[in-house]
N, C-alpha and C. Protein backbone atom coordinates (compact mmCIF):
# COMPACT_ATOMS: atom_id res chain seq x y z
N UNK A 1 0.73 -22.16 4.43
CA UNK A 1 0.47 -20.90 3.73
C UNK A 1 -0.37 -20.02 4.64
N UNK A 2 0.18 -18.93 5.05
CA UNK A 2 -0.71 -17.61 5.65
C UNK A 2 -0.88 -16.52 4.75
N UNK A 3 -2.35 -15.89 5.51
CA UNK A 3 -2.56 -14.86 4.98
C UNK A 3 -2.76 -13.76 5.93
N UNK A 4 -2.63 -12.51 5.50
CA UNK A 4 -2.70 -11.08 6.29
C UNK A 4 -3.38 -9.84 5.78
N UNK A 5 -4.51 -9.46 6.30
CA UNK A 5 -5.41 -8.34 6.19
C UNK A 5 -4.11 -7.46 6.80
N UNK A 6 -3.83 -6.37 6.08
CA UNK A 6 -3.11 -5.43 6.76
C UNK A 6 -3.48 -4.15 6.71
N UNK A 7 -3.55 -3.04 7.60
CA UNK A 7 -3.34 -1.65 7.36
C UNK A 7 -3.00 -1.20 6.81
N UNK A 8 -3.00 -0.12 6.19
CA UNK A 8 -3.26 0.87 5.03
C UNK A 8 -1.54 1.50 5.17
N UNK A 9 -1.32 1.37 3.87
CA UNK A 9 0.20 2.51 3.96
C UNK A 9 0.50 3.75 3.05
N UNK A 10 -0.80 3.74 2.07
CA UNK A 10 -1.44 5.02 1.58
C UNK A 10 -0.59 4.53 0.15
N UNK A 11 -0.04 3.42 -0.09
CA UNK A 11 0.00 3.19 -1.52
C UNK A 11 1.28 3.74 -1.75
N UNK A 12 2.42 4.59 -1.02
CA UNK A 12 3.21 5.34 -1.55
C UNK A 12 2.84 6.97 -1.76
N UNK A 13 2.10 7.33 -0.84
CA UNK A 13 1.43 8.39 -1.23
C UNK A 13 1.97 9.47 -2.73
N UNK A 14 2.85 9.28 -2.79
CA UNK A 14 4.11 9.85 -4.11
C UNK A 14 4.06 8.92 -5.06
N UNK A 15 3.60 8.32 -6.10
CA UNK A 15 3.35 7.74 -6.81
C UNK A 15 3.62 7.84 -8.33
N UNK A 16 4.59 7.64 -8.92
CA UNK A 16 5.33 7.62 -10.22
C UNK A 16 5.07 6.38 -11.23
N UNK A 17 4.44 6.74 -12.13
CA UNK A 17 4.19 6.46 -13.12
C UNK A 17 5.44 5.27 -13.63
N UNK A 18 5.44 3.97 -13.95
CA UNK A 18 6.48 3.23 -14.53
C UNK A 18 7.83 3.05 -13.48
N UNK A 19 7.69 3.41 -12.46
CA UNK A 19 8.83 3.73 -11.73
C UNK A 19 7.65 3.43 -10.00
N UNK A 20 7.03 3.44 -9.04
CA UNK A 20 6.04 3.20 -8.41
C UNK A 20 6.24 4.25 -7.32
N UNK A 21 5.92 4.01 -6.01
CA UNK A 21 5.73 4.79 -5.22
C UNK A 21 7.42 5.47 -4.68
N UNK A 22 7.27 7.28 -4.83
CA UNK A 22 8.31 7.87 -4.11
C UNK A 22 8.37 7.63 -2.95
N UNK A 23 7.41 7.76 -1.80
CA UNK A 23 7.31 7.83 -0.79
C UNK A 23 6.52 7.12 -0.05
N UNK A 24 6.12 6.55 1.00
CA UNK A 24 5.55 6.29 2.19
C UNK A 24 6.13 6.29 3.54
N UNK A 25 4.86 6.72 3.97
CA UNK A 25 5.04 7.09 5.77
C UNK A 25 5.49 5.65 6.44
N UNK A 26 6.37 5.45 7.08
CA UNK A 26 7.09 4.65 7.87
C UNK A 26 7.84 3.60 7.14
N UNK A 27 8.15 3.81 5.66
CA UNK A 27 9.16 2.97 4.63
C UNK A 27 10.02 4.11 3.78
N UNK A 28 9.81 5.01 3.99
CA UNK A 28 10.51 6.18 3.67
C UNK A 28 10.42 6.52 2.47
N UNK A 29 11.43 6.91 1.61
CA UNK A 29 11.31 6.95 -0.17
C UNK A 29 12.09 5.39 -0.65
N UNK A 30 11.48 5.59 -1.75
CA UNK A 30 11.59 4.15 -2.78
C UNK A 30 11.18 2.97 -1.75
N UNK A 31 10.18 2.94 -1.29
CA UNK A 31 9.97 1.97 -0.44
C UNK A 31 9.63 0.46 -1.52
N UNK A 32 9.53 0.69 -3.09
CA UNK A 32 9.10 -0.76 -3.61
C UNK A 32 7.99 -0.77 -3.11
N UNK A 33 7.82 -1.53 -4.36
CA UNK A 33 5.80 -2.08 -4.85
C UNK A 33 5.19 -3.30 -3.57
N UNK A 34 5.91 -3.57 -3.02
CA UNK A 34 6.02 -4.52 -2.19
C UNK A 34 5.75 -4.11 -0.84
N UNK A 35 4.29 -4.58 -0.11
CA UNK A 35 4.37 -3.74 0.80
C UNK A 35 3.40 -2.11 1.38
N UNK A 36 3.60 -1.76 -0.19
CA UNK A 36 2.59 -0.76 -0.12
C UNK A 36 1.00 -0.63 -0.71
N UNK A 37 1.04 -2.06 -1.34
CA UNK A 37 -0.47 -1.93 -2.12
C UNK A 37 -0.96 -3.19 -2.66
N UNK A 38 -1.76 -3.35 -2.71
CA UNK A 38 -2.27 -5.03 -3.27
C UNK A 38 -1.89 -6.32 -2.54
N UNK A 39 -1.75 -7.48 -3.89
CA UNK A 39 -1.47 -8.88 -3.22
C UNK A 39 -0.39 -9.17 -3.23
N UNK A 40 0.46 -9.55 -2.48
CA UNK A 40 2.26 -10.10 -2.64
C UNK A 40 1.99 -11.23 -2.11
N UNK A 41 2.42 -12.24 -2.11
CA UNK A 41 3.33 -13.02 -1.55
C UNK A 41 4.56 -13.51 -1.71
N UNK A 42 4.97 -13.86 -0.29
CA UNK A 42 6.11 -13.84 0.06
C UNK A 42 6.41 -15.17 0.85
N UNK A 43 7.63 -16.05 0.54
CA UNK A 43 8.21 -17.16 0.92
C UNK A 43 6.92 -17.99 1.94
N UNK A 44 6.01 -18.30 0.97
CA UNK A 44 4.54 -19.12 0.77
C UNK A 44 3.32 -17.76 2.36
N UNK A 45 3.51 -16.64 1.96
CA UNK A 45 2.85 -15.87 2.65
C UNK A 45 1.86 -15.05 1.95
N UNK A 46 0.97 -14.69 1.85
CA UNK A 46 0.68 -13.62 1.21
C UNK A 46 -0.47 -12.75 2.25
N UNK A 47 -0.43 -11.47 1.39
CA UNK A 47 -0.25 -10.34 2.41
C UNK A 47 -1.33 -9.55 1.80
N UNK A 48 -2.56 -8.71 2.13
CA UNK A 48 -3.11 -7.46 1.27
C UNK A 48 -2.96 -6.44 2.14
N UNK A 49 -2.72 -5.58 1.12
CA UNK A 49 -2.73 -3.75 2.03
C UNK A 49 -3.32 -3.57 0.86
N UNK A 50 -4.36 -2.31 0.89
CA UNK A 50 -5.19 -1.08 0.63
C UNK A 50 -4.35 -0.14 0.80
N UNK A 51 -4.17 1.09 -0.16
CA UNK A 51 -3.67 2.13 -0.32
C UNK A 51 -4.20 3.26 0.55
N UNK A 52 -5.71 2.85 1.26
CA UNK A 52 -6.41 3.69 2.08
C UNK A 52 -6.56 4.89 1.87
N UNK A 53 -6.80 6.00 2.50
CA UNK A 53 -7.76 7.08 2.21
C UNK A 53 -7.02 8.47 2.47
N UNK A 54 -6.30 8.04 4.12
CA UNK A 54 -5.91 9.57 4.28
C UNK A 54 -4.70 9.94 4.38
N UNK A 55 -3.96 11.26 4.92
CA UNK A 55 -2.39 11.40 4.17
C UNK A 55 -1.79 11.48 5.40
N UNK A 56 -0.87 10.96 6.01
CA UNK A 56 0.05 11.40 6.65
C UNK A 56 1.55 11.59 6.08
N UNK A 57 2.79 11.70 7.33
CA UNK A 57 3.80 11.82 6.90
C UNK A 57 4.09 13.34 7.57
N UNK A 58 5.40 13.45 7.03
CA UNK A 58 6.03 15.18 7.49
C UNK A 58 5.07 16.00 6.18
N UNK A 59 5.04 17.39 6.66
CA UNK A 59 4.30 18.38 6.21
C UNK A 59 4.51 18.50 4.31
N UNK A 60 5.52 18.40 3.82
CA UNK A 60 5.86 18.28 2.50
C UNK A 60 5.44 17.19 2.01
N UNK A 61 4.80 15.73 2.47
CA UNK A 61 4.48 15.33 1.75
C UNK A 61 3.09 14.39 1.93
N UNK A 62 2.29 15.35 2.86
CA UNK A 62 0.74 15.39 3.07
C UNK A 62 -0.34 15.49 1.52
N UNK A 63 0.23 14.95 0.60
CA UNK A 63 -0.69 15.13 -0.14
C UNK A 63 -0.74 13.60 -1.67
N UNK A 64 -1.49 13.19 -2.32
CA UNK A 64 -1.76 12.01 -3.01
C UNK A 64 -1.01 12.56 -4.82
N UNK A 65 -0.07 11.81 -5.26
CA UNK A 65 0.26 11.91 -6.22
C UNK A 65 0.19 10.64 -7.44
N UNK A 66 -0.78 10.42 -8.23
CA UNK A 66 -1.01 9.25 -8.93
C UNK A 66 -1.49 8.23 -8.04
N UNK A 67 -1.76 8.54 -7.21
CA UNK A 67 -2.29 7.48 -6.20
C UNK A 67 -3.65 7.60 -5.69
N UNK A 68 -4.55 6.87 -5.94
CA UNK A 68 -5.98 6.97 -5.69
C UNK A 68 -6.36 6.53 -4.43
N UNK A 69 -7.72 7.60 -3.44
CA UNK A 69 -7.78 6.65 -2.85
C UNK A 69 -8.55 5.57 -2.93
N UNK A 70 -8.68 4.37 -1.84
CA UNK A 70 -9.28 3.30 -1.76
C UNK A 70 -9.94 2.57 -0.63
N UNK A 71 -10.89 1.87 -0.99
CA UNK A 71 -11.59 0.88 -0.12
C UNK A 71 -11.43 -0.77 -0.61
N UNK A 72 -10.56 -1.42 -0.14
CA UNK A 72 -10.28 -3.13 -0.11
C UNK A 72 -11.56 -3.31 0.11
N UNK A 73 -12.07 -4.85 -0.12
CA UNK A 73 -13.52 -5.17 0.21
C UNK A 73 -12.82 -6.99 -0.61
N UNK A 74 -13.09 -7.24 0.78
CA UNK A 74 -12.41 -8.73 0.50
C UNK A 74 -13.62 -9.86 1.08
N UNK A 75 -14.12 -10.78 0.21
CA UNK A 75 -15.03 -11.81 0.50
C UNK A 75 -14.87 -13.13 0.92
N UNK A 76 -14.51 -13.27 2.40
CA UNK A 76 -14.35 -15.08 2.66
C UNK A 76 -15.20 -15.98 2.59
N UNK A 77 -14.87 -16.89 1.71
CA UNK A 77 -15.61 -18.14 1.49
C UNK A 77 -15.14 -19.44 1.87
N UNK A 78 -15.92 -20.39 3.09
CA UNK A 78 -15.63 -21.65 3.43
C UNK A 78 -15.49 -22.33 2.03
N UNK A 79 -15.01 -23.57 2.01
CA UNK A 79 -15.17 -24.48 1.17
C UNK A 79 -15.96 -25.25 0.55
């Protein structure tokens, strides 16, 4: 089992209610919940991304829709 601190993908910066993120920068539109925010795992992997703070992308869609920003703050503990 692995795990992965990952970089920020802004959550979907486009963010729809019951339906999840329109957009993100380098997964394009409908990129799925997967990927853009929280804990997944995947075929015994699991993964965190932070929705992070600031906006990129092409000029139309520089801006946060239902999507908050954020600071991850993750605590490792030996055994």
């Amino acid at each position: 089992m692995g795990l992965s601190i990952n970089g920020h993908t802004r959550g979907g910066q486009i963010y729809l209610p019951f339906i999840g993120p329109l957009f993100a920068p380098s997964y394009g539109f409908f990129p799925g919940k997967v990927n853009v925010a929280g804990v997944n795992t995947i075929n015994g992997h699991t993964q965190y991304v932070t929705p992070g703070l600031g906006l990129s992308g092409p000029a139309f869609a520089r801006f946060r829709l239902f999507n908050t920003p954020s600071v991850g703050l993750i605590t490792l503990r030996g055994e």
